[in-house]
C-alpha atoms as a PDB file:
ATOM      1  CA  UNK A   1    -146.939-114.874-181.093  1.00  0.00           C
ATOM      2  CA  UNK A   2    -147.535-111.848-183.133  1.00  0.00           C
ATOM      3  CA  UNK A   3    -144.950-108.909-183.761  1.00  0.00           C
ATOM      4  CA  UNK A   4    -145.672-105.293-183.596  1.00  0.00           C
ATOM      5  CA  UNK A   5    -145.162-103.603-186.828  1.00  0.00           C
ATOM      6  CA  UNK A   6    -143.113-100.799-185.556  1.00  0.00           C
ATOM      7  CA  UNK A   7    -140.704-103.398-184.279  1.00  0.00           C
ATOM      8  CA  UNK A   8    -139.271-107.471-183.913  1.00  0.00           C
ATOM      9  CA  UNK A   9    -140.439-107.733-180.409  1.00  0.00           C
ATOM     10  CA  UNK A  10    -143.450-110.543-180.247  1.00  0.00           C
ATOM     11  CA  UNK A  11    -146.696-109.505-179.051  1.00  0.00           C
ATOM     12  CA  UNK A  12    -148.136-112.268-176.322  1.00  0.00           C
ATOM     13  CA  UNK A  13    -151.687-112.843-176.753  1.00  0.00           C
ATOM     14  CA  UNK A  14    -153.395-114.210-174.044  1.00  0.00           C
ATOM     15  CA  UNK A  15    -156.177-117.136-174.156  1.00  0.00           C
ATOM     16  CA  UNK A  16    -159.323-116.339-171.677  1.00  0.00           C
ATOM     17  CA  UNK A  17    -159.430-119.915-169.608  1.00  0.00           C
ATOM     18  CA  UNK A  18    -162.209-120.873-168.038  1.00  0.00           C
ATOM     19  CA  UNK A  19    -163.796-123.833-165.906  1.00  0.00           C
ATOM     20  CA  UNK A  20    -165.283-126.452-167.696  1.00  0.00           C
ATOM     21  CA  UNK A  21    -167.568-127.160-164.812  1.00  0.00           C
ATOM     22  CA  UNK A  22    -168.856-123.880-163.780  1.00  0.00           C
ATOM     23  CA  UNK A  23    -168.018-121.839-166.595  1.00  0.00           C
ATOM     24  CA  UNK A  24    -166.342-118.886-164.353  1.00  0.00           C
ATOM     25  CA  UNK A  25    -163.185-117.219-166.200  1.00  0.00           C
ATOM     26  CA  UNK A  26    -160.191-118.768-164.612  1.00  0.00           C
ATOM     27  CA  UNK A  27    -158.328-115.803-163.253  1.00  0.00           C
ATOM     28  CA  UNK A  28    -154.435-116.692-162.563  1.00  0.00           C
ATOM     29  CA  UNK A  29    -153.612-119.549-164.938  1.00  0.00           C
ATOM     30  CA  UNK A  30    -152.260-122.715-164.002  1.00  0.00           C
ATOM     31  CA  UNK A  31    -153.988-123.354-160.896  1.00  0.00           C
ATOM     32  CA  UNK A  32    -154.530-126.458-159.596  1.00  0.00           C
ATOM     33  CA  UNK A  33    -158.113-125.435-158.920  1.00  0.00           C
ATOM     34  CA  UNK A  34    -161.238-123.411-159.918  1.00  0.00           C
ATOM     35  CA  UNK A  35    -161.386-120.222-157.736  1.00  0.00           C
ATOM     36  CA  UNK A  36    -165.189-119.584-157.359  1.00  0.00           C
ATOM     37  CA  UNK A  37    -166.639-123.030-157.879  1.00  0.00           C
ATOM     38  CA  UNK A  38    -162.860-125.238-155.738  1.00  0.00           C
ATOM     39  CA  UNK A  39    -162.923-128.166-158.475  1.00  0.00           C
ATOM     40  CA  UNK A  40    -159.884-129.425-159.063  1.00  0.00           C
ATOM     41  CA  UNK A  41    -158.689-129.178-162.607  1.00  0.00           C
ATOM     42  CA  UNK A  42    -156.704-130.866-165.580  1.00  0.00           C
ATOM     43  CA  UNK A  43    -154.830-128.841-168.104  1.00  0.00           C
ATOM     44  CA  UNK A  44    -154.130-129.890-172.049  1.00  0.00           C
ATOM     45  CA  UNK A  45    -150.127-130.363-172.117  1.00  0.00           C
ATOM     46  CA  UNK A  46    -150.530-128.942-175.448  1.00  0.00           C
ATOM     47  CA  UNK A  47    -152.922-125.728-175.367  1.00  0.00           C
ATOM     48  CA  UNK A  48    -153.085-125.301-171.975  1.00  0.00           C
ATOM     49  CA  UNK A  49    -157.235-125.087-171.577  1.00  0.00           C
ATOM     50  CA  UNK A  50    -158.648-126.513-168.548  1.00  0.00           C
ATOM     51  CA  UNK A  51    -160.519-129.506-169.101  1.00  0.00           C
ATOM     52  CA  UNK A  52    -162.891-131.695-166.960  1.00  0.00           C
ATOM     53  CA  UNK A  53    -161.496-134.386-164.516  1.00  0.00           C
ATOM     54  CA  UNK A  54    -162.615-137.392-165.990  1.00  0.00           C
ATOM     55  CA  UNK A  55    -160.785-136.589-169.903  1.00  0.00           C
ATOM     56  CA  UNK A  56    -158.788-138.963-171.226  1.00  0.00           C
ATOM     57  CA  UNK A  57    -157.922-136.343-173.767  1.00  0.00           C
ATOM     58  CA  UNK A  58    -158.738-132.853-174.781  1.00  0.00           C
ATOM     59  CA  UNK A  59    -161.367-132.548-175.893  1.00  0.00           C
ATOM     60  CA  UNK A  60    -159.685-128.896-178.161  1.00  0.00           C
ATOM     61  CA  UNK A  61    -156.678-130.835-179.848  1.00  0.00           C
ATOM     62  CA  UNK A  62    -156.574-134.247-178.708  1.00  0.00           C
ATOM     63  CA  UNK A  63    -153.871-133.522-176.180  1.00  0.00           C
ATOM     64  CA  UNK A  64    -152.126-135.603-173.131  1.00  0.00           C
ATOM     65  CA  UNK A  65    -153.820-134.359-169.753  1.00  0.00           C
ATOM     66  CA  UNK A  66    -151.563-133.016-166.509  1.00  0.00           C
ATOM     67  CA  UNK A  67    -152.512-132.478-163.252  1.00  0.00           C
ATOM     68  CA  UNK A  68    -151.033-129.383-161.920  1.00  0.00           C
END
């Protein structure tokens, strides 16, 4: 997180997510599922990208994989 420089207060930055298997911006975060293209998804534990089904890791940072 970043702070403002008028004040202390941390500044959340959001990371664009998006489907690994249609490539469609994944809208509300931390779905169990792709909106436009319905594929269920995984999720890094660590940096929270979506990553394809059959990942043993991700592929990003080397993360464990949850199913949400």
């Amino acid at each position: 997180m970043k702070e403002s420089k008028g004040s202390k207060e941390p500044i959340s930055v959001e990371k664009k997510r998006f489907c690994p298997y249609c490539e469609e911006e994944i809208m509300l975060a931390m779905l169990p599922y792709c909106q436009p293209c319905g594929v269920t998804l995984r999720y890094c534990s660590q940096c929270q990208i979506a990553v394809p089904r059959e990942a043993e890791t991700c592929p990003q940072c080397g993360g464990k994989l949850e199913d949400k």
